[in-house]
Protein backbone atom coordinates (compact mmCIF):
# COMPACT_ATOMS: atom_id res chain seq x y z
CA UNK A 1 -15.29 23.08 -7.15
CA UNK A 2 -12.68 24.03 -4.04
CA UNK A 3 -9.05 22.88 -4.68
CA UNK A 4 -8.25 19.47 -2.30
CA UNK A 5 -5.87 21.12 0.93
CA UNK A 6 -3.12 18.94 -0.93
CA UNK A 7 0.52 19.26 0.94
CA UNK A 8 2.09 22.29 0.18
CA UNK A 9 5.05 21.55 -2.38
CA UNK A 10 8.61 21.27 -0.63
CA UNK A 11 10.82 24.86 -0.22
CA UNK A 12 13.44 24.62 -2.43
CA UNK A 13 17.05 23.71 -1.14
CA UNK A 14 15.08 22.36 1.62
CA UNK A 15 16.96 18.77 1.23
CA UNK A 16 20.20 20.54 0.64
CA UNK A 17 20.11 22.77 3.85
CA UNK A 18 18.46 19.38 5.77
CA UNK A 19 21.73 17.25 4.79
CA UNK A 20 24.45 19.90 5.72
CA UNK A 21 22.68 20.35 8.81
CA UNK A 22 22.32 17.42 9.96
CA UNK A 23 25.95 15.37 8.18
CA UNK A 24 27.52 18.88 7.07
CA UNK A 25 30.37 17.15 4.41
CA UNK A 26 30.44 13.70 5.48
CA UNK A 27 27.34 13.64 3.10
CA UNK A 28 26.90 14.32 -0.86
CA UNK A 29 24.31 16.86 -1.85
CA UNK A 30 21.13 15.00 -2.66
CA UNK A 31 19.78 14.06 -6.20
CA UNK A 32 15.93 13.48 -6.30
CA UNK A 33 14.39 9.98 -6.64
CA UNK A 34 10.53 9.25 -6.84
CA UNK A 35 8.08 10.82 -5.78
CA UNK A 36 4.54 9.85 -4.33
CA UNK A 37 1.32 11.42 -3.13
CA UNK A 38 3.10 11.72 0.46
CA UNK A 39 6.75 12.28 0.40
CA UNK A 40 9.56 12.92 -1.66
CA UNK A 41 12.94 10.73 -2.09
CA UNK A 42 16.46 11.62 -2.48
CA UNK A 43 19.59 9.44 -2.71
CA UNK A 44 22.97 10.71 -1.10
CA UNK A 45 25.96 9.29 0.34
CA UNK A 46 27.08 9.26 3.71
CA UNK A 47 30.42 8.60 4.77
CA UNK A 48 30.36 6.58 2.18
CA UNK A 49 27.87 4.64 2.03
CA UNK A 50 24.48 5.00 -0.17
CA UNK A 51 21.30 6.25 1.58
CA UNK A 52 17.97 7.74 0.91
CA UNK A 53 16.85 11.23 2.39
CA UNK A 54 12.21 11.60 2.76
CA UNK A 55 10.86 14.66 3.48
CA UNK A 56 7.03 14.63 3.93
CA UNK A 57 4.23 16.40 5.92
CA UNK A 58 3.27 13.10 7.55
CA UNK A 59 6.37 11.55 9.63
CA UNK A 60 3.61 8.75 11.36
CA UNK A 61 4.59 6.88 7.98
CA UNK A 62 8.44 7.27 8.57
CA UNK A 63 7.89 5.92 11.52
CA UNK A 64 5.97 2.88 11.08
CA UNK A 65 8.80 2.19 8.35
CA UNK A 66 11.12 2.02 11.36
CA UNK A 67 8.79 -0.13 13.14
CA UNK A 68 8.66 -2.87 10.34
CA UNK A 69 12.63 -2.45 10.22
CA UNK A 70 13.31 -3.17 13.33
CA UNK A 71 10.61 -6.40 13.36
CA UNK A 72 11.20 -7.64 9.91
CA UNK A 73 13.31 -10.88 9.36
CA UNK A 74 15.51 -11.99 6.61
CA UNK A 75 12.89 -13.25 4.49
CA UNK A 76 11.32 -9.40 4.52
CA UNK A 77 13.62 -7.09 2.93
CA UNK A 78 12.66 -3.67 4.75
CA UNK A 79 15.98 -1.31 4.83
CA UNK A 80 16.87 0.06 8.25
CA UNK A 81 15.79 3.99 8.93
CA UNK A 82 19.10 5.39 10.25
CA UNK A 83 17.75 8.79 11.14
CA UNK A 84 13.98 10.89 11.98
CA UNK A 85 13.21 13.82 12.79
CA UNK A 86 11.62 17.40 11.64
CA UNK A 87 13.31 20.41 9.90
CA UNK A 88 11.63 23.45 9.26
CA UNK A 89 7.91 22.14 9.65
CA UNK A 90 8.68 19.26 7.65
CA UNK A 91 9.00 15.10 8.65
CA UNK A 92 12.70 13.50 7.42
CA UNK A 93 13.69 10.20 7.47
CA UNK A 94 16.95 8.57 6.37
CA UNK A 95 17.51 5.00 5.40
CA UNK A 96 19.63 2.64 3.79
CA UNK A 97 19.28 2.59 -0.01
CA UNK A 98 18.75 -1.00 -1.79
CA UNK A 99 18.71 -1.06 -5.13
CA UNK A 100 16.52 -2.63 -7.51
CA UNK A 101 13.89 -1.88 -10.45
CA UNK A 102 10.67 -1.00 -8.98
CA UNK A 103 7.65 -3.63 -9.33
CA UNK A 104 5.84 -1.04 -11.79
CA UNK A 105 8.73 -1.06 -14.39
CA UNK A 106 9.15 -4.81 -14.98
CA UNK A 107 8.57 -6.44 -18.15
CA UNK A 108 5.37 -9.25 -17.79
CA UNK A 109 8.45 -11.47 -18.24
CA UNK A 110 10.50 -10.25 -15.33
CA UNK A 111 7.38 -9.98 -12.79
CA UNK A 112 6.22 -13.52 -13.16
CA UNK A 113 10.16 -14.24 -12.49
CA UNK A 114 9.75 -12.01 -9.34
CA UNK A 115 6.15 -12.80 -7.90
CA UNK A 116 7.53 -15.69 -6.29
CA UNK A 117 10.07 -13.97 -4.13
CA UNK A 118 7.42 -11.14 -3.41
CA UNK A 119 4.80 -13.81 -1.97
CA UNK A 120 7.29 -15.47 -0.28
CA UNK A 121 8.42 -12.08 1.36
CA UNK A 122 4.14 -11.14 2.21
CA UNK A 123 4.35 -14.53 4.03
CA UNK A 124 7.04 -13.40 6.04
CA UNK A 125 5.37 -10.26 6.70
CA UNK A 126 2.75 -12.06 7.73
CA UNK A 127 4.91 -13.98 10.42
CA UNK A 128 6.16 -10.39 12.15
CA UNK A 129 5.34 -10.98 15.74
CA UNK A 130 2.26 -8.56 16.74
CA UNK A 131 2.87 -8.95 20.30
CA UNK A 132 1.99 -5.88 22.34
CA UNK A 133 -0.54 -4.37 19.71
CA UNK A 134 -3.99 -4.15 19.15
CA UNK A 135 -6.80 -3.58 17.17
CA UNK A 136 -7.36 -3.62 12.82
CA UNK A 137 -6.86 -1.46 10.36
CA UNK A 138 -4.12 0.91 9.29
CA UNK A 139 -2.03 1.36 12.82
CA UNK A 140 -0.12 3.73 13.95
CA UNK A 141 3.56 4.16 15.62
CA UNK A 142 2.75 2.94 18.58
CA UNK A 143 1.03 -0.39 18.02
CA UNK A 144 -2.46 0.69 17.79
CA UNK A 145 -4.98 -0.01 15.13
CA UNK A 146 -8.31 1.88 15.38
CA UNK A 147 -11.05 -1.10 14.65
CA UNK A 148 -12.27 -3.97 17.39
CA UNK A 149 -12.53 -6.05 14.45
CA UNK A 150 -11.44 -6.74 10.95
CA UNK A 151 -15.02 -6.55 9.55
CA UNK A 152 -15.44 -3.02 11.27
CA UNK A 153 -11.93 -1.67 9.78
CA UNK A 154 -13.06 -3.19 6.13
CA UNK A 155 -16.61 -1.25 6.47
CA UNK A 156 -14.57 2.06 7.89
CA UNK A 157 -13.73 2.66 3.89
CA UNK A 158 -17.07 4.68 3.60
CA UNK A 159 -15.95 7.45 6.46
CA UNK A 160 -13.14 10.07 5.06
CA UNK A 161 -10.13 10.52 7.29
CA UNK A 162 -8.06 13.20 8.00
CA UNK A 163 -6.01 12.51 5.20
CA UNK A 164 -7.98 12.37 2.68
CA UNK A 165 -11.31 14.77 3.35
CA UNK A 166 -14.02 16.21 1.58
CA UNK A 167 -14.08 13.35 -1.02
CA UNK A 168 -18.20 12.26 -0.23
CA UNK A 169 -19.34 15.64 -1.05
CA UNK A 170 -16.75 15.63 -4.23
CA UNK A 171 -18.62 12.72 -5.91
CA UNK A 172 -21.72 14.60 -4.97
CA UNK A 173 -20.58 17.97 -6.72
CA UNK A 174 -19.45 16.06 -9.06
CA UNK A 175 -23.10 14.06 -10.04
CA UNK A 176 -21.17 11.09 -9.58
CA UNK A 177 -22.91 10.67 -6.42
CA UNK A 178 -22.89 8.29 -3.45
CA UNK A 179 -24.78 5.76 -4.84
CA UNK A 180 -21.72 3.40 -5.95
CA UNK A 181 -20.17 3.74 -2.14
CA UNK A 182 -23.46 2.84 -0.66
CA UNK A 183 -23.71 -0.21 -2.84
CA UNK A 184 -19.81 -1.28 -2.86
CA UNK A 185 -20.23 -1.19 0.85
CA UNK A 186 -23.53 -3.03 1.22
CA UNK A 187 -21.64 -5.83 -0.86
CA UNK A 188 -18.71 -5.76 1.29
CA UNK A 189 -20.94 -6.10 4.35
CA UNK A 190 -22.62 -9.27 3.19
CA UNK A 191 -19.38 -11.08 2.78
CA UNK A 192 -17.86 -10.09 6.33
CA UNK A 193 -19.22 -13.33 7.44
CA UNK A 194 -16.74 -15.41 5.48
CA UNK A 195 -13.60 -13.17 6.68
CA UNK A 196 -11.29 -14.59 9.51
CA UNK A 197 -10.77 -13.21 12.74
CA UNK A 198 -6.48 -13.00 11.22
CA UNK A 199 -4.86 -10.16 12.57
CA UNK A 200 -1.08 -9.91 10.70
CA UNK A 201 0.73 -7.35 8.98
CA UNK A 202 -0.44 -6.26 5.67
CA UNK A 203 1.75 -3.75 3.39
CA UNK A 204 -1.54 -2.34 1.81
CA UNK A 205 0.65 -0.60 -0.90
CA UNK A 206 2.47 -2.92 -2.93
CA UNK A 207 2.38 -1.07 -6.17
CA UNK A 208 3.64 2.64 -6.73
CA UNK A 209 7.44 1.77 -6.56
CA UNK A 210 7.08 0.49 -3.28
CA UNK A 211 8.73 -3.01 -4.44
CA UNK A 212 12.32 -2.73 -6.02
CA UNK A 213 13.68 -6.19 -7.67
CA UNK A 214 16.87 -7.53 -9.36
CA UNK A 215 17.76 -10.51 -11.03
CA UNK A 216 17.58 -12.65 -8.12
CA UNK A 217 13.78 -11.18 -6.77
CA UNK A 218 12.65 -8.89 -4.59
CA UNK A 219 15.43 -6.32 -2.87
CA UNK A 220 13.65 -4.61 -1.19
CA UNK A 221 9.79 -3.80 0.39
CA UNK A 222 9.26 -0.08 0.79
CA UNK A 223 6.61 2.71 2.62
CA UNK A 224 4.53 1.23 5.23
CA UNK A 225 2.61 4.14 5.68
CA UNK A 226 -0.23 1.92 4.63
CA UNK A 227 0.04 -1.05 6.34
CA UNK A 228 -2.71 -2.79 8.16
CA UNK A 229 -3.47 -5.23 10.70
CA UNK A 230 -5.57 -7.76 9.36
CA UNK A 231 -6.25 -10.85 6.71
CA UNK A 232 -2.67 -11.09 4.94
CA UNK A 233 -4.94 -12.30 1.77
CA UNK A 234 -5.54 -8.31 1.00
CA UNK A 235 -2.07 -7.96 -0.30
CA UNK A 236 -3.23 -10.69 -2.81
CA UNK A 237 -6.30 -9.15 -3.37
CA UNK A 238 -4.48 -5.47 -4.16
CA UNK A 239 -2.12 -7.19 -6.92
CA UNK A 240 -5.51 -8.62 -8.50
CA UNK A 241 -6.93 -5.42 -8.31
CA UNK A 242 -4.04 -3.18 -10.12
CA UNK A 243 -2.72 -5.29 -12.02
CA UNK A 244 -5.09 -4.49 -14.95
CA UNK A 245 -3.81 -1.11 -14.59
CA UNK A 246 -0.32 -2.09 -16.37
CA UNK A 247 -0.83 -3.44 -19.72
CA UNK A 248 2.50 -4.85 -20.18
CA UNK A 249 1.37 -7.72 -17.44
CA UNK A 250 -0.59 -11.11 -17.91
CA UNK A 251 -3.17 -11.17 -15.64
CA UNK A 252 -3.00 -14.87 -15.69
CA UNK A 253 0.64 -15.24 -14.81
CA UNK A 254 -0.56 -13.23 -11.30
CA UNK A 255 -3.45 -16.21 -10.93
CA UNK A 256 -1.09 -18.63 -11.54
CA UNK A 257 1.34 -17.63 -9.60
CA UNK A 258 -0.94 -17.02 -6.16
CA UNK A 259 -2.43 -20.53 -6.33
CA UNK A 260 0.65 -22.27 -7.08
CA UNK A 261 1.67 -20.82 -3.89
CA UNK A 262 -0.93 -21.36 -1.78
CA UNK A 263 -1.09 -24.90 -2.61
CA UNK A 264 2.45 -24.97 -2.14
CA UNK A 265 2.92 -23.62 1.06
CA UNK A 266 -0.45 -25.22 2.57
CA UNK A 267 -4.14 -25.91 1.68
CA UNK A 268 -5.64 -22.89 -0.68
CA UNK A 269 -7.24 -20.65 2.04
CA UNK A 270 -10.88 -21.11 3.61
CA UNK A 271 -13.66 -18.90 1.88
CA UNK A 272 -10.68 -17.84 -0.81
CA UNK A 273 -12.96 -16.31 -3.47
CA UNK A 274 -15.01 -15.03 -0.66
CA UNK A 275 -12.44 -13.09 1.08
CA UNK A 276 -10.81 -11.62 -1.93
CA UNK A 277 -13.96 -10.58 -3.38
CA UNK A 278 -14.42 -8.11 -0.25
CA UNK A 279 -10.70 -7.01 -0.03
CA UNK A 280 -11.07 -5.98 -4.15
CA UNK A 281 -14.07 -4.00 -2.97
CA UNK A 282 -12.31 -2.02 0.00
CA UNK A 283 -9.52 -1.28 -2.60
CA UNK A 284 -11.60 -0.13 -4.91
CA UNK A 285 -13.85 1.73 -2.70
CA UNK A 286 -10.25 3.56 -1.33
CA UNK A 287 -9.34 3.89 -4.78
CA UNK A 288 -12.43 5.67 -5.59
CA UNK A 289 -12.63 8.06 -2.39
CA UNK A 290 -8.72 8.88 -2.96
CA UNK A 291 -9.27 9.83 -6.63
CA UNK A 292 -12.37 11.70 -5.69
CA UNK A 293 -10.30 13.66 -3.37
CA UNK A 294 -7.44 14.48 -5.56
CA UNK A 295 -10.27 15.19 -8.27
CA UNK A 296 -8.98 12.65 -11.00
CA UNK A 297 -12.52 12.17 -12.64
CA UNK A 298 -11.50 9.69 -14.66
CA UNK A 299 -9.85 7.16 -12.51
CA UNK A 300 -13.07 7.64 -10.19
CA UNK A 301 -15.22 6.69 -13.24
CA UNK A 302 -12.86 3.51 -13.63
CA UNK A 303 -13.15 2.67 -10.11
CA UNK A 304 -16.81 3.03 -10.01
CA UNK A 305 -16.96 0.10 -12.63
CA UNK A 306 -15.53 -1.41 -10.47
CA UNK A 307 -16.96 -1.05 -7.60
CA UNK A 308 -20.42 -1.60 -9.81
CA UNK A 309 -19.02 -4.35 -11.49
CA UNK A 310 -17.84 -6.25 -8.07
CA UNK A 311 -21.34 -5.28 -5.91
CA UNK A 312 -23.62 -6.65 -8.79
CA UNK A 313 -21.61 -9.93 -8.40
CA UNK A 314 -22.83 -12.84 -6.25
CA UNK A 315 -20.29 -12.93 -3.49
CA UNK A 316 -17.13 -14.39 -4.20
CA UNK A 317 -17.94 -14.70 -8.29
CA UNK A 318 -15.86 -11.37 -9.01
CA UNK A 319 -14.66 -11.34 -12.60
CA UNK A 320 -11.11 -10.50 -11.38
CA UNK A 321 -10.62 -13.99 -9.65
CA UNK A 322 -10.77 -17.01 -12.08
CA UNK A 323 -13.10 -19.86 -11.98
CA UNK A 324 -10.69 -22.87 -11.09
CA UNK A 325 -9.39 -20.07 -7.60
């Protein structure tokens, strides 16, 4: 089977030369942070003050970080981008550091402590002011999502992208096949009736150290590479979906915590079980085509059962979402 066209890894010293060229010794020499599938982090100081240094291969993500920045209020922690730009073929950005644990590292104890501060932070995301953009779906830079509607973007999960190609003809190599696609998205098709017409700001990526947290909540919300323009119930739906995935975490403090909430900050949501039901099939469908790409076999057999699991289902009775949702 042919190797995924993965980003080639980072030259080394390519941070160090990057900082002295651009703050020469009014910055420290950067220490690596985290990592993820796109970019890599690297805290500094400069002139004094604490900052993070990304290098990547796509700087469209930098960007939209600056975007959400520049639009986000208090209630939506999003630290400013000071700097952007390319060196040597590669996409930098840097931005004030906040500090915090991430999301994935907290105790089942601390994150039913912090989900209250994150929801309350995804409603303010959801109250970002759109004027002057358009369309569904993952946008870019400018404003611009690709989809007339949020139906279409949803059902756009089965067509590979730029970013992550070749993945339909992996599962097919693979004898996995393109059966569980075909059936997650059938499923997702017959619920699109039941989805709003909602077009706000979605993060799309909650998980992956993309939240940080202290005693007091949420510090910060990271990475909008991912982010959407759509039903704001998906970032609901992706904590449903992955939080299985950490075994140190009740599920049922996440149920809890989403419908005391919703009924908290207005009437539970229209077609509720509905909705989610279809945004835990995109993710899982994403899931699937991303791990197919990268060629993790086992995650892609996980997210099958998933998918499987959630298409045999009778819409909006998903085994993730409790009974009394």
């Amino acid at each position: 089977m042919p190797t995924p066209p993965f980003p080639t890894p980072l030259p080394p010293s390519l941070a160090s030369r990057l900082v002295r060229t651009l703050y020469g010794d009014r910055a420290t020499e950067p220490r690596p942070l985290a990592s993820g599938a796109w970019s890599q982090a690297y805290a500094l100081t400069l002139d004094g003050a604490e900052v993070v240094l990304r290098v990547g291969a796509h700087g469209e993500d930098f960007a939209k970080d600056e975007v959400v920045a520049r639009l986000a209020g208090p209630g939506l922690p999003v630290p400013p981008v000071l700097a952007r730009g390319e060196a040597e073929g590669w996409a930098y950005a840097v931005s004030g550091r906040v500090r915090g644990t991430a999301l994935d590292d907290l105790s089942g104890e601390a994150v039913a402590r912090t989900l209250p501060s994150l929801l309350r932070a995804l409603d303010a995301a959801a109250r970002v002011d759109l004027a002057g953009t358009s369309g569904y779906g993952i946008w870019v830079p400018d404003g611009r999502a690709p989809h007339a509607s949020w139906p279409e973007a949803l059902l756009a999960i089965g067509t590979e992208t730029p970013r992550v190609p070749g993945w339909r003809a992996a599962l097919v190599d693979s004898g996995i096949g393109l059966g569980p696609v075909e059936a997650g998205l059938s499923a997702l098709a017959a619920l699109t009736p039941c989805l709003p017409d909602a077009r706000r700001l979605i993060h799309g990526d909650l998980l992956s150290r993309n939240v940080l947290a202290g005693e007091a909540g949420i510090t910060g919300v990271l990475d909008w590479g991912n982010a959407l323009y759509g039903d704001p119930l998906y970032d609901a739906a992706w904590l449903l979906h992955w939080w299985p995935w950490y075994p140190g975490w009740r599920p049922g403090d996440l149920h809890a915590a989403l419908l005391t909430h919703w009924r908290a900050t207005g009437p539970t949501p229209a077609h509720l079980r509905e909705r989610l039901h279809a945004y835990l099939l995109h993710i899982a469908l994403d899931a699937l085509a991303y791990c197919a790409y990268r060629r993790r076999w086992d995650e892609v057999r996980a997210h099958v059962g998933t998918v499987l699991t959630l298409a045999s289902a009778d819409g909006g009775e998903s085994v993730l979402i409790p009974a009394g949702a």
